[in-house]
PDB file of N, CA and C in Angstrom:
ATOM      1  N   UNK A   1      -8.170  46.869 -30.109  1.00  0.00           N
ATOM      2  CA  UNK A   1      -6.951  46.178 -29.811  1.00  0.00           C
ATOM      3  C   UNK A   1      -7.281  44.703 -29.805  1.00  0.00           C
ATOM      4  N   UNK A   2      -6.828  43.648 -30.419  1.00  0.00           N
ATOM      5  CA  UNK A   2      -6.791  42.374 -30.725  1.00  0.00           C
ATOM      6  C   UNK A   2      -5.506  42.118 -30.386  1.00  0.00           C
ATOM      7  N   UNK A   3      -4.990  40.624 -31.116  1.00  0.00           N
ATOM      8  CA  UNK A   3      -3.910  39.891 -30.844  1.00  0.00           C
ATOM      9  C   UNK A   3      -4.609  38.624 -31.033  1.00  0.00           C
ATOM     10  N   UNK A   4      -5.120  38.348 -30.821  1.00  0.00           N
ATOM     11  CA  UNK A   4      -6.041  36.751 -30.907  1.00  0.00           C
ATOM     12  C   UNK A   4      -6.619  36.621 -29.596  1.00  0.00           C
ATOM     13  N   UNK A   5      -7.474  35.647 -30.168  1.00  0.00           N
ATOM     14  CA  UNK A   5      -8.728  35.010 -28.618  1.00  0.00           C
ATOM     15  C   UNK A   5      -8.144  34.739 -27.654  1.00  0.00           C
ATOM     16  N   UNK A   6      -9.164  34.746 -27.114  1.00  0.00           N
ATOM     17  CA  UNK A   6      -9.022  34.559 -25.467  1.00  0.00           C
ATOM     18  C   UNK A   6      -8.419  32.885 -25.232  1.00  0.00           C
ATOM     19  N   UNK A   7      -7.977  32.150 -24.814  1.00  0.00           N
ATOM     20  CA  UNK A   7      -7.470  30.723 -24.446  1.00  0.00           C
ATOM     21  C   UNK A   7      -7.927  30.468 -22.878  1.00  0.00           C
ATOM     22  N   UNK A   8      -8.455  29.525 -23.060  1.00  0.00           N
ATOM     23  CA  UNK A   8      -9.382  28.907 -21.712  1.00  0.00           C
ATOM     24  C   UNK A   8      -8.100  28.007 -20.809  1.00  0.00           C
ATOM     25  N   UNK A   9      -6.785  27.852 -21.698  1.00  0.00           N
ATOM     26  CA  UNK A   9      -6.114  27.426 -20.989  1.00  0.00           C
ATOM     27  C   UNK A   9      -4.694  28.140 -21.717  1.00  0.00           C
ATOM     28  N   UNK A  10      -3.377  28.010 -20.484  1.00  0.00           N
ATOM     29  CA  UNK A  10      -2.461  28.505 -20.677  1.00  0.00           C
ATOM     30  C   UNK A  10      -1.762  27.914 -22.066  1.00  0.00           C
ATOM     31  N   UNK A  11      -1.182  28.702 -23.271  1.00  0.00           N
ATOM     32  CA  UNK A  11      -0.847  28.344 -24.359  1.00  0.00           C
ATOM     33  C   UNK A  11       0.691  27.834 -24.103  1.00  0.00           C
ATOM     34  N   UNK A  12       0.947  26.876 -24.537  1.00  0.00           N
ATOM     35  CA  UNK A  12       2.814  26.252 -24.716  1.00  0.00           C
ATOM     36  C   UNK A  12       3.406  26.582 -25.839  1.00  0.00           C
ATOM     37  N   UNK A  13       4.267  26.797 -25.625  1.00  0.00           N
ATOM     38  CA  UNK A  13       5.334  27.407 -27.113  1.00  0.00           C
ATOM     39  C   UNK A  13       5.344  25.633 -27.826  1.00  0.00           C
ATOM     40  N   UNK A  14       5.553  25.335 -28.982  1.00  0.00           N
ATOM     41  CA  UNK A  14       5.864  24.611 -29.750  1.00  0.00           C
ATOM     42  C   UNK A  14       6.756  23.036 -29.539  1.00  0.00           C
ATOM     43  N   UNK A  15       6.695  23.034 -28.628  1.00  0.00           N
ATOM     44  CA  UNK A  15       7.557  21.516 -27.713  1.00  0.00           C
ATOM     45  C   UNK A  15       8.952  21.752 -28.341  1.00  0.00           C
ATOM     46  N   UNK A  16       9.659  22.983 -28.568  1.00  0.00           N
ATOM     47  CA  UNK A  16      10.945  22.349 -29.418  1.00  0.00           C
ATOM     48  C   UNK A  16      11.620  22.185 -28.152  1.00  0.00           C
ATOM     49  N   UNK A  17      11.798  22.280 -26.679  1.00  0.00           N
ATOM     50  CA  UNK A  17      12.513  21.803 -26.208  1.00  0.00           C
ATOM     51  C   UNK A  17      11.550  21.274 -24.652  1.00  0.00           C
ATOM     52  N   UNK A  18      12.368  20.225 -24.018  1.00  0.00           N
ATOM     53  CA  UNK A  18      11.684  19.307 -22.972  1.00  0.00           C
ATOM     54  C   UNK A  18      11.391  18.258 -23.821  1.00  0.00           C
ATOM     55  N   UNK A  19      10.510  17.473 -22.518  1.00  0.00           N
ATOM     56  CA  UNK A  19       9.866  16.077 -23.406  1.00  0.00           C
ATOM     57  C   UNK A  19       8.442  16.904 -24.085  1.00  0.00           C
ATOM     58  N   UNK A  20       8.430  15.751 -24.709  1.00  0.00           N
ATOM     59  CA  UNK A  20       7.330  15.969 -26.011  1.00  0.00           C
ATOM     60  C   UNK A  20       6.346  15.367 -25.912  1.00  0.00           C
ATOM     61  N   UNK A  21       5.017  15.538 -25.452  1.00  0.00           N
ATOM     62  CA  UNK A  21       4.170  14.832 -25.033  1.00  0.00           C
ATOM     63  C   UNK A  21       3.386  13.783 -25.932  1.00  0.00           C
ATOM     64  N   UNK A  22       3.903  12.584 -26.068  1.00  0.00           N
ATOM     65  CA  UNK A  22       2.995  11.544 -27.546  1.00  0.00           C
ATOM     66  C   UNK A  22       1.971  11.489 -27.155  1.00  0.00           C
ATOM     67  N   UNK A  23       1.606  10.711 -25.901  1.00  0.00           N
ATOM     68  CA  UNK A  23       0.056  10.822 -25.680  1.00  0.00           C
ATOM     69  C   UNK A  23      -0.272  10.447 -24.224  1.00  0.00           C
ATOM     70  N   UNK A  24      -1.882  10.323 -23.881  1.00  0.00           N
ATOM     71  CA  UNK A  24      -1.496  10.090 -22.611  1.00  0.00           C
ATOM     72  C   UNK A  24      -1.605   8.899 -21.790  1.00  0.00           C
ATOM     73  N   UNK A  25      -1.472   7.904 -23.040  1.00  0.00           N
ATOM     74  CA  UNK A  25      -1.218   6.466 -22.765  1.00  0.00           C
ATOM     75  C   UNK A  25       0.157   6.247 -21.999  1.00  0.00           C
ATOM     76  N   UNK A  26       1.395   6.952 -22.592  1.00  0.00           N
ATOM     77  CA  UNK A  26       2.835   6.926 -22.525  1.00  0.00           C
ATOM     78  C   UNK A  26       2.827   7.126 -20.978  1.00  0.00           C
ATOM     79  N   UNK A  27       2.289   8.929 -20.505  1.00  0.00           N
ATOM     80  CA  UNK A  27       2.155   9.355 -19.682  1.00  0.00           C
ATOM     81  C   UNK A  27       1.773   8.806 -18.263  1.00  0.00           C
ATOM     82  N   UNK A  28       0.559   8.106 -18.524  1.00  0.00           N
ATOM     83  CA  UNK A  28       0.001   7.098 -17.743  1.00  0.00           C
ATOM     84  C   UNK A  28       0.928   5.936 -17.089  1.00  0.00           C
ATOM     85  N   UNK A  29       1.463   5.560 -18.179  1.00  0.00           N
ATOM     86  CA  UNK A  29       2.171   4.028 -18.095  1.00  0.00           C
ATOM     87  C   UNK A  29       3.240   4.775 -17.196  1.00  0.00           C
ATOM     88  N   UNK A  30       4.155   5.676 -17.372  1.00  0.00           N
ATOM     89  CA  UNK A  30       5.014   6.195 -16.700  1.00  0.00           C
ATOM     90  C   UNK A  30       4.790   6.459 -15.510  1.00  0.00           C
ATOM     91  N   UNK A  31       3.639   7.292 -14.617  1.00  0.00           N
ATOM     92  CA  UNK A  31       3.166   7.325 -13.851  1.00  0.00           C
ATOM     93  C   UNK A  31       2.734   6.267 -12.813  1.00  0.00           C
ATOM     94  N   UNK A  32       2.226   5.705 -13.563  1.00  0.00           N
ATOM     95  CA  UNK A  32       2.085   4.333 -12.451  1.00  0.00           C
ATOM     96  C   UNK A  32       2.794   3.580 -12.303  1.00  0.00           C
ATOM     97  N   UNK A  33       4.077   3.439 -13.031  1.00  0.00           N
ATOM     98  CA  UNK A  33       5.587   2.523 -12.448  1.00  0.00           C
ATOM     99  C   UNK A  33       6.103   3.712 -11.697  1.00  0.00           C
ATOM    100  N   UNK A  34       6.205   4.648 -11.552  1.00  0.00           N
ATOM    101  CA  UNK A  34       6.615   5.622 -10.606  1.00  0.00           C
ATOM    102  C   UNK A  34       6.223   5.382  -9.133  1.00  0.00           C
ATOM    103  N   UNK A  35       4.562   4.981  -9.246  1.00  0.00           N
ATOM    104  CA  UNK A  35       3.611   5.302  -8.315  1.00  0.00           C
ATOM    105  C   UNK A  35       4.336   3.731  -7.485  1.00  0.00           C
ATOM    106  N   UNK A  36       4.083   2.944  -8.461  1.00  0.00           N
ATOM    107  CA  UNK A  36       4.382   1.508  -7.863  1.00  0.00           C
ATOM    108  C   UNK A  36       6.238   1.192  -7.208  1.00  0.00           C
ATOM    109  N   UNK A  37       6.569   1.489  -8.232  1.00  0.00           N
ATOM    110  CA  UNK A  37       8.066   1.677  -7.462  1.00  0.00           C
ATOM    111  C   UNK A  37       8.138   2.859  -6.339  1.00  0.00           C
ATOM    112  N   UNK A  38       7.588   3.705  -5.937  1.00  0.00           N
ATOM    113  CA  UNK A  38       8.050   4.374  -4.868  1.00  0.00           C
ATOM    114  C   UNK A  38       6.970   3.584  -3.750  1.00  0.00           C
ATOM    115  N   UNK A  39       6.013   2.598  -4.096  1.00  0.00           N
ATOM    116  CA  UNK A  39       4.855   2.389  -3.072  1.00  0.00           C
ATOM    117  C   UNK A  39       6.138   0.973  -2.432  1.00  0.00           C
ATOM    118  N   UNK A  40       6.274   0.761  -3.849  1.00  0.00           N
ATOM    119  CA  UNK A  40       7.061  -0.973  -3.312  1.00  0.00           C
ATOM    120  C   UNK A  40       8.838  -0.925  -2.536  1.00  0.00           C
ATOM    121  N   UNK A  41       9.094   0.704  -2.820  1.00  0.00           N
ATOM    122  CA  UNK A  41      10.134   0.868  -2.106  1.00  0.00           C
ATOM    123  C   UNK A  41      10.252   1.484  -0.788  1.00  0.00           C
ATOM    124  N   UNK A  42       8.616   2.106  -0.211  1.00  0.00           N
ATOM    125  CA  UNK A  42       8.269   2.495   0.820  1.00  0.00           C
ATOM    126  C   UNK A  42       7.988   0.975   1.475  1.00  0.00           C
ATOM    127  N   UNK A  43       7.100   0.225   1.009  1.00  0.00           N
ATOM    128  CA  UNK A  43       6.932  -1.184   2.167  1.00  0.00           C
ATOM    129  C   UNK A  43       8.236  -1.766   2.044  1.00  0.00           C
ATOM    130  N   UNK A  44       9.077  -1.888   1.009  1.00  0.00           N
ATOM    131  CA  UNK A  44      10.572  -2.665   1.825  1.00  0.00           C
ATOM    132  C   UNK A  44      11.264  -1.941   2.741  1.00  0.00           C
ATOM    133  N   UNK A  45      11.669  -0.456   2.803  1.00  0.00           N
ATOM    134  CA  UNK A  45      12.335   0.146   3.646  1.00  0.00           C
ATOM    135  C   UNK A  45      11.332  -0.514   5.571  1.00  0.00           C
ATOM    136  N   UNK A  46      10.006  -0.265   4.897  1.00  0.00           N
ATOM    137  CA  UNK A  46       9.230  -0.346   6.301  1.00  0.00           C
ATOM    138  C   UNK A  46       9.394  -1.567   7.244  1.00  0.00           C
ATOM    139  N   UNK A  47       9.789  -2.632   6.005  1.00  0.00           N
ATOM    140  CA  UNK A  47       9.616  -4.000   6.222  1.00  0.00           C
ATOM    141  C   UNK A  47      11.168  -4.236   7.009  1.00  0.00           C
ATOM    142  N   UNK A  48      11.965  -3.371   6.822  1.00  0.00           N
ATOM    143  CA  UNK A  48      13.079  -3.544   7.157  1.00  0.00           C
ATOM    144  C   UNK A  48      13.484  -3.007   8.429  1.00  0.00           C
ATOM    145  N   UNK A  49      12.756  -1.483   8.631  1.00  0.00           N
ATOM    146  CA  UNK A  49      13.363  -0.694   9.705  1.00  0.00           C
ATOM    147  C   UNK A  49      11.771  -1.121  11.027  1.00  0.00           C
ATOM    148  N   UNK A  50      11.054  -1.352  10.470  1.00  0.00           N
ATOM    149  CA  UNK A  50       9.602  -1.506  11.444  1.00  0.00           C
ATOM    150  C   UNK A  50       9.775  -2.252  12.734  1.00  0.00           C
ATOM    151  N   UNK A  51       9.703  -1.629  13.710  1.00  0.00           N
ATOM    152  CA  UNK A  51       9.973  -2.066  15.295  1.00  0.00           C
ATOM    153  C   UNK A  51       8.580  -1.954  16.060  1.00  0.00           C
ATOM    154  N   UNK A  52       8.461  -3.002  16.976  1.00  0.00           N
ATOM    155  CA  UNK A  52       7.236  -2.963  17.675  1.00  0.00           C
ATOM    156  C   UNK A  52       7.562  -2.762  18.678  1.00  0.00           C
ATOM    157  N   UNK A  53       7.165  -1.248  19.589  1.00  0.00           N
ATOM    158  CA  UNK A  53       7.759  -0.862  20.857  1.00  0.00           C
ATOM    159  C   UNK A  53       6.400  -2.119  21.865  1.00  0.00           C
ATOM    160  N   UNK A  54       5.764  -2.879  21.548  1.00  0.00           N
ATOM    161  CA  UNK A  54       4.963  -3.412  22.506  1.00  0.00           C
ATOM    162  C   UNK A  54       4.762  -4.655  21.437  1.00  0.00           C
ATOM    163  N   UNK A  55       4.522  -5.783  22.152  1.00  0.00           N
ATOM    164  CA  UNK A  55       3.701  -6.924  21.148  1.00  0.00           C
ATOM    165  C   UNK A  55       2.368  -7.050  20.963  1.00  0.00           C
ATOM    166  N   UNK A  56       2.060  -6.928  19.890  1.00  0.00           N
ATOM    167  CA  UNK A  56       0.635  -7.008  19.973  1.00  0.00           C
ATOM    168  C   UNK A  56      -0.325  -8.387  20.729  1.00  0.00           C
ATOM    169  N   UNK A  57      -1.565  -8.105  20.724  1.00  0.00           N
ATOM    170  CA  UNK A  57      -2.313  -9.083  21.531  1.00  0.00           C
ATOM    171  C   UNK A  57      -2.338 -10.302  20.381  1.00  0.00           C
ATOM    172  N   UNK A  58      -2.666 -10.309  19.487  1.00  0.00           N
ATOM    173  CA  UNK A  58      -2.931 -11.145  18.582  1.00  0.00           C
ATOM    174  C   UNK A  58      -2.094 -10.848  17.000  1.00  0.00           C
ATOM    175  N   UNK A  59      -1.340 -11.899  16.320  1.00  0.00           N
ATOM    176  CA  UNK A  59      -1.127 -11.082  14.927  1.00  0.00           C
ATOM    177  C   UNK A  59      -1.578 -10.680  14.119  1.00  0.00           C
ATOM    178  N   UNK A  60      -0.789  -9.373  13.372  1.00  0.00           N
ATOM    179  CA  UNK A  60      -1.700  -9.477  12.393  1.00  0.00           C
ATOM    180  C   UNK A  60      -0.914  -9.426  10.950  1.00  0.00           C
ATOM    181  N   UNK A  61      -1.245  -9.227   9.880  1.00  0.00           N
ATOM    182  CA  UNK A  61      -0.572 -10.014   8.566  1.00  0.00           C
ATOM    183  C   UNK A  61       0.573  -9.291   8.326  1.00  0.00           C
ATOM    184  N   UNK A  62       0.482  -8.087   8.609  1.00  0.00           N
ATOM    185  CA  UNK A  62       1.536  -7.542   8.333  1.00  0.00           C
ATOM    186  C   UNK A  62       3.093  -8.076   8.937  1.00  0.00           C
ATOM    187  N   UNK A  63       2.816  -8.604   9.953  1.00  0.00           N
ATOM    188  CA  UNK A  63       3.585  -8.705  11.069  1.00  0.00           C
ATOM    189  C   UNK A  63       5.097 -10.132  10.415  1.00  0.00           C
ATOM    190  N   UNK A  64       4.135 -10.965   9.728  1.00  0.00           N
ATOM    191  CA  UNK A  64       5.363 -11.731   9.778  1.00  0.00           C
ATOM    192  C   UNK A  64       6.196 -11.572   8.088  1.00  0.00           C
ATOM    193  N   UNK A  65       5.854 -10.338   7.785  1.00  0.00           N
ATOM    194  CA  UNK A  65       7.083  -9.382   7.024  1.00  0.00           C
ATOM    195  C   UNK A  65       8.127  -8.392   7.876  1.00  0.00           C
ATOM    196  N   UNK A  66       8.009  -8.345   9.179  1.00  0.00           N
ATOM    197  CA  UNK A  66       8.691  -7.376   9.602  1.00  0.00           C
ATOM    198  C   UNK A  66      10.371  -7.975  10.067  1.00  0.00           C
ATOM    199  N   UNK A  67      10.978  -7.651   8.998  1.00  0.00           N
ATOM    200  CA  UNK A  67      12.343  -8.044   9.788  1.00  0.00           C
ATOM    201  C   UNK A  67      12.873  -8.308  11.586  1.00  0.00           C
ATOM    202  N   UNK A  68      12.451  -7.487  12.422  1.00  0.00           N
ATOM    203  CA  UNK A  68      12.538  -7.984  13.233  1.00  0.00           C
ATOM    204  C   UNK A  68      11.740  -8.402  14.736  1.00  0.00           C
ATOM    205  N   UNK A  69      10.924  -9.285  13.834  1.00  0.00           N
ATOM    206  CA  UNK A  69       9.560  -9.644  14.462  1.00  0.00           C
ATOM    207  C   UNK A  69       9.466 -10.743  15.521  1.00  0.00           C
ATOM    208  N   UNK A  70      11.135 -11.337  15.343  1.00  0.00           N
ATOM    209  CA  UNK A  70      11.107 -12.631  16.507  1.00  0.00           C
ATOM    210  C   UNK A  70      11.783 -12.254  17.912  1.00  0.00           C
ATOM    211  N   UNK A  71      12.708 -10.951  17.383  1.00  0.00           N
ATOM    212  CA  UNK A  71      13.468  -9.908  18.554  1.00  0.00           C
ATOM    213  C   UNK A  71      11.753  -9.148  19.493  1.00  0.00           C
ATOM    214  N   UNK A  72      11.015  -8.560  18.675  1.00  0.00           N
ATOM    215  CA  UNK A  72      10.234  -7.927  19.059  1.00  0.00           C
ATOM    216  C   UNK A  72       8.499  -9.195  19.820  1.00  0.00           C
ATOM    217  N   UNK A  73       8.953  -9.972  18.987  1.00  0.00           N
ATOM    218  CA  UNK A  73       7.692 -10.318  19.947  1.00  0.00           C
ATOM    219  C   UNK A  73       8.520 -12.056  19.606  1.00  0.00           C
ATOM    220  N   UNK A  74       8.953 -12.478  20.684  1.00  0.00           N
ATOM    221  CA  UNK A  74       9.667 -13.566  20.570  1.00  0.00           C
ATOM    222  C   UNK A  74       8.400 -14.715  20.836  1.00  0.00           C
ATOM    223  N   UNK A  75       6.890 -14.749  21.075  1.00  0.00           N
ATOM    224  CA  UNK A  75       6.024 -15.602  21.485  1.00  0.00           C
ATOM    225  C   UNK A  75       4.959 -15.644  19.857  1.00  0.00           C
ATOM    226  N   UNK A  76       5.704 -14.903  18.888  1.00  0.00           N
ATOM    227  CA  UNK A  76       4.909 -14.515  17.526  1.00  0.00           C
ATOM    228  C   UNK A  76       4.266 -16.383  16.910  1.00  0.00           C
ATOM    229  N   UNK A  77       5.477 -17.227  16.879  1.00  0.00           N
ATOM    230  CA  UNK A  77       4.908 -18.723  16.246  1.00  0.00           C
ATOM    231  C   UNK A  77       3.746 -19.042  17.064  1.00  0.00           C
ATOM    232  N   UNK A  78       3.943 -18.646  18.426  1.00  0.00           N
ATOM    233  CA  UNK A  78       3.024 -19.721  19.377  1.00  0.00           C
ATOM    234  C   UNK A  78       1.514 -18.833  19.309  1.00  0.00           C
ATOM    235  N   UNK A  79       1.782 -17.521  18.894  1.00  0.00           N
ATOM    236  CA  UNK A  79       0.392 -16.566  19.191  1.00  0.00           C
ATOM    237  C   UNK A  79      -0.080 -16.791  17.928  1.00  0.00           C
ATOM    238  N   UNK A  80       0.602 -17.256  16.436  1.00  0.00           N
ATOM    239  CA  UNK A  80       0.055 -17.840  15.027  1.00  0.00           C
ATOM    240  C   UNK A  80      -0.860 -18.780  15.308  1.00  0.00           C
ATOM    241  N   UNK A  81      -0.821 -19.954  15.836  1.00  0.00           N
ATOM    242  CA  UNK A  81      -0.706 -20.905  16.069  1.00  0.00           C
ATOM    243  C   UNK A  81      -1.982 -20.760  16.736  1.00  0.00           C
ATOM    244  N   UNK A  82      -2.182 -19.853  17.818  1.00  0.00           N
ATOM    245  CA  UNK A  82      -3.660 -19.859  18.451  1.00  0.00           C
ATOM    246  C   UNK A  82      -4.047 -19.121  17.828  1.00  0.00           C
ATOM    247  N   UNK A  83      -3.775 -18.495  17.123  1.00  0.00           N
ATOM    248  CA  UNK A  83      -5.286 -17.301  16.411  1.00  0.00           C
ATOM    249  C   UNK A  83      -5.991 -18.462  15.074  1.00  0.00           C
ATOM    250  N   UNK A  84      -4.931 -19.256  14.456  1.00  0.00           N
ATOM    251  CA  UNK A  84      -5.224 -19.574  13.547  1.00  0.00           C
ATOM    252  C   UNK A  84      -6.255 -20.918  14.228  1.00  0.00           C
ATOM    253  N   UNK A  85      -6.246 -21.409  15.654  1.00  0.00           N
ATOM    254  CA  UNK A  85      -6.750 -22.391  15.839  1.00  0.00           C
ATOM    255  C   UNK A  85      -8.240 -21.916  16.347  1.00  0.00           C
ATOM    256  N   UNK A  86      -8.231 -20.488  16.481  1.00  0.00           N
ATOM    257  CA  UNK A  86      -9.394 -19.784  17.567  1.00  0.00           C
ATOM    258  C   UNK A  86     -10.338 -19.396  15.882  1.00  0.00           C
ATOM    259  N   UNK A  87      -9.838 -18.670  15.302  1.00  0.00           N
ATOM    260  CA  UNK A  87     -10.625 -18.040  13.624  1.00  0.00           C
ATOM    261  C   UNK A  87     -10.703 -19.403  12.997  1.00  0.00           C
ATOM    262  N   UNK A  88     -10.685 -20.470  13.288  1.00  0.00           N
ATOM    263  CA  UNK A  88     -10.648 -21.583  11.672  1.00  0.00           C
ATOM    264  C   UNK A  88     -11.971 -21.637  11.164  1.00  0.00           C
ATOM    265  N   UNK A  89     -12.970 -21.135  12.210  1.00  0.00           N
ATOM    266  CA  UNK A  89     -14.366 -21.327  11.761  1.00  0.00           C
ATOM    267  C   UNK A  89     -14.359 -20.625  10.682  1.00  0.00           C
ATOM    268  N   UNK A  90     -14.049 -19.266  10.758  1.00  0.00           N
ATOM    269  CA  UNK A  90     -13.989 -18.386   9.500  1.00  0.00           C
ATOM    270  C   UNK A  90     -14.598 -17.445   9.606  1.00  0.00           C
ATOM    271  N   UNK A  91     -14.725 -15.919   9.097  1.00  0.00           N
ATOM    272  CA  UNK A  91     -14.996 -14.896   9.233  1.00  0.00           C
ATOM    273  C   UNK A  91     -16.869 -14.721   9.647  1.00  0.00           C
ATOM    274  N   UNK A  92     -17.787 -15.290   8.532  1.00  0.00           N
ATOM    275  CA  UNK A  92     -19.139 -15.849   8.877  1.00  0.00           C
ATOM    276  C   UNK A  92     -19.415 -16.169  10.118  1.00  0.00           C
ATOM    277  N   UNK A  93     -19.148 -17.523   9.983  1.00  0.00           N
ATOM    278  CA  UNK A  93     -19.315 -18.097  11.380  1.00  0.00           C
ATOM    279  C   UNK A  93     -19.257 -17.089  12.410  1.00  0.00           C
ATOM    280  N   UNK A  94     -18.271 -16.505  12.904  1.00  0.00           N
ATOM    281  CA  UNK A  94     -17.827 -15.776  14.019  1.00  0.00           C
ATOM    282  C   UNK A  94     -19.000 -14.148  14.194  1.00  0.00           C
ATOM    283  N   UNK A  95     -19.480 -13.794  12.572  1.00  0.00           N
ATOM    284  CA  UNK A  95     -20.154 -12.955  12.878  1.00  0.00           C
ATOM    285  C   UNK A  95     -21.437 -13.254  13.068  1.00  0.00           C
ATOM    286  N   UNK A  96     -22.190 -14.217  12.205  1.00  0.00           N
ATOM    287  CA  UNK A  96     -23.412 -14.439  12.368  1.00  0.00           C
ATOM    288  C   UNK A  96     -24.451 -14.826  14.196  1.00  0.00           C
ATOM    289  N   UNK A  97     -25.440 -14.934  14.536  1.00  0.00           N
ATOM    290  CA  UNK A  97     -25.934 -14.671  15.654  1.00  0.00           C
ATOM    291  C   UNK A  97     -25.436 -16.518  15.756  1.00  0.00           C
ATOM    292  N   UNK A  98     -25.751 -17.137  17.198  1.00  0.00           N
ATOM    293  CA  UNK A  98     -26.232 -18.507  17.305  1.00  0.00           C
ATOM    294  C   UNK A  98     -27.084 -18.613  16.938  1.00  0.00           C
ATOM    295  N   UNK A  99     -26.824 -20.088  16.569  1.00  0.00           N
ATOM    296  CA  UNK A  99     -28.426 -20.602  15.940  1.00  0.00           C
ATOM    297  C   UNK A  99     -29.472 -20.746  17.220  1.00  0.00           C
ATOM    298  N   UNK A 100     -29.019 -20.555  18.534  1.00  0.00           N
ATOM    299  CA  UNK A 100     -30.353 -21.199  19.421  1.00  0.00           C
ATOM    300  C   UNK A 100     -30.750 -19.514  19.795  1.00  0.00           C
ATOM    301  N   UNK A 101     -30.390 -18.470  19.186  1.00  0.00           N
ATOM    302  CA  UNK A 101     -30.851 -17.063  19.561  1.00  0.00           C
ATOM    303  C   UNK A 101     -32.150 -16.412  18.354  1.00  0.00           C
TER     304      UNK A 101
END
Protein backbone atom coordinates (compact mmCIF):
# COMPACT_ATOMS: atom_id res chain seq x y z
CA UNK A 1 0.00 0.00 0.00
CA UNK A 2 1.58 3.40 -1.12
CA UNK A 3 0.05 6.78 -1.97
CA UNK A 4 3.27 8.79 -1.74
CA UNK A 5 6.00 9.61 0.97
CA UNK A 6 5.91 10.32 4.08
CA UNK A 7 5.93 14.56 4.56
CA UNK A 8 7.92 15.82 7.54
CA UNK A 9 5.49 18.55 7.48
CA UNK A 10 1.72 19.05 7.07
CA UNK A 11 0.97 19.35 3.13
CA UNK A 12 -1.38 22.65 1.91
CA UNK A 13 -3.70 22.27 -0.90
CA UNK A 14 -2.57 24.67 -3.73
CA UNK A 15 -3.15 28.43 -2.26
CA UNK A 16 -6.24 28.78 -4.59
CA UNK A 17 -7.96 30.32 -1.82
CA UNK A 18 -6.74 32.69 1.39
CA UNK A 19 -3.71 34.85 1.18
CA UNK A 20 -0.95 33.61 -0.83
CA UNK A 21 2.18 33.52 0.73
CA UNK A 22 5.02 35.72 -1.65
CA UNK A 23 7.63 35.46 0.76
CA UNK A 24 8.79 35.92 4.04
CA UNK A 25 10.07 39.31 3.65
CA UNK A 26 6.21 40.52 3.05
CA UNK A 27 5.33 38.42 6.10
CA UNK A 28 7.86 39.88 8.33
CA UNK A 29 7.24 43.48 7.37
CA UNK A 30 3.57 42.81 8.25
CA UNK A 31 4.27 41.43 11.47
CA UNK A 32 6.23 43.91 12.91
CA UNK A 33 3.85 46.94 12.09
CA UNK A 34 1.33 44.77 13.83
CA UNK A 35 3.76 44.18 16.68
CA UNK A 36 4.56 48.00 16.77
CA UNK A 37 1.12 49.35 16.39
CA UNK A 38 -0.42 47.23 19.07
CA UNK A 39 2.95 48.02 21.39
CA UNK A 40 2.41 51.91 20.52
CA UNK A 41 -1.31 51.61 21.15
CA UNK A 42 -0.81 49.78 24.48
CA UNK A 43 1.68 52.78 25.89
CA UNK A 44 -0.91 55.51 24.71
CA UNK A 45 -3.96 53.90 26.26
CA UNK A 46 -1.43 53.47 29.48
CA UNK A 47 -0.26 56.93 29.14
CA UNK A 48 -3.70 58.01 29.35
CA UNK A 49 -5.57 55.87 31.92
CA UNK A 50 -2.17 55.35 34.37
CA UNK A 51 -2.92 56.52 38.02
CA UNK A 52 -0.51 56.57 40.87
CA UNK A 53 -2.39 55.29 43.98
CA UNK A 54 0.88 56.72 46.04
CA UNK A 55 3.69 59.24 44.80
CA UNK A 56 6.67 57.95 44.30
CA UNK A 57 9.90 58.88 46.33
CA UNK A 58 11.81 60.12 43.48
CA UNK A 59 10.79 60.29 39.53
CA UNK A 60 11.07 58.27 37.26
CA UNK A 61 10.94 58.69 33.26
CA UNK A 62 8.08 57.25 32.72
CA UNK A 63 6.25 59.48 34.90
CA UNK A 64 6.13 62.76 33.11
CA UNK A 65 4.10 60.94 30.18
CA UNK A 66 1.39 60.09 32.46
CA UNK A 67 -1.63 62.16 31.84
CA UNK A 68 -2.42 62.64 35.17
CA UNK A 69 0.72 63.14 36.91
CA UNK A 70 0.22 66.73 38.43
CA UNK A 71 -3.37 65.46 40.07
CA UNK A 72 -1.38 62.45 41.34
CA UNK A 73 1.73 63.74 42.62
CA UNK A 74 1.20 67.55 42.65
CA UNK A 75 5.14 68.09 44.20
CA UNK A 76 6.37 66.14 40.63
CA UNK A 77 8.32 69.79 39.16
CA UNK A 78 9.89 70.37 42.56
CA UNK A 79 10.97 66.44 43.10
CA UNK A 80 12.51 66.91 39.04
CA UNK A 81 14.28 69.54 40.06
CA UNK A 82 16.08 67.74 43.06
CA UNK A 83 16.83 64.50 41.54
CA UNK A 84 18.20 66.21 38.61
CA UNK A 85 20.34 68.47 41.03
CA UNK A 86 21.33 65.29 43.40
CA UNK A 87 22.39 62.70 39.90
CA UNK A 88 24.20 65.65 37.82
CA UNK A 89 27.41 63.96 38.70
CA UNK A 90 26.24 61.14 36.56
CA UNK A 91 25.75 57.53 36.69
CA UNK A 92 29.91 56.72 37.17
CA UNK A 93 30.57 59.02 39.53
CA UNK A 94 27.83 57.85 41.91
CA UNK A 95 28.94 54.21 41.43
CA UNK A 96 32.55 54.21 41.54
CA UNK A 97 34.34 53.86 45.27
CA UNK A 98 35.91 57.45 46.75
CA UNK A 99 38.97 58.31 45.77
CA UNK A 100 40.35 58.56 49.54
CA UNK A 101 39.06 54.62 50.00
Amino acid sequence: MGGGGVHRYPVIPNWKWGLKPHNQTTRNVIATVFYFSVAAGAWYWGTKHERLLRPPHHPYPAQKYNAHNLEDDPEYPQKVAEWKEATKDGLLARIRPDKGH
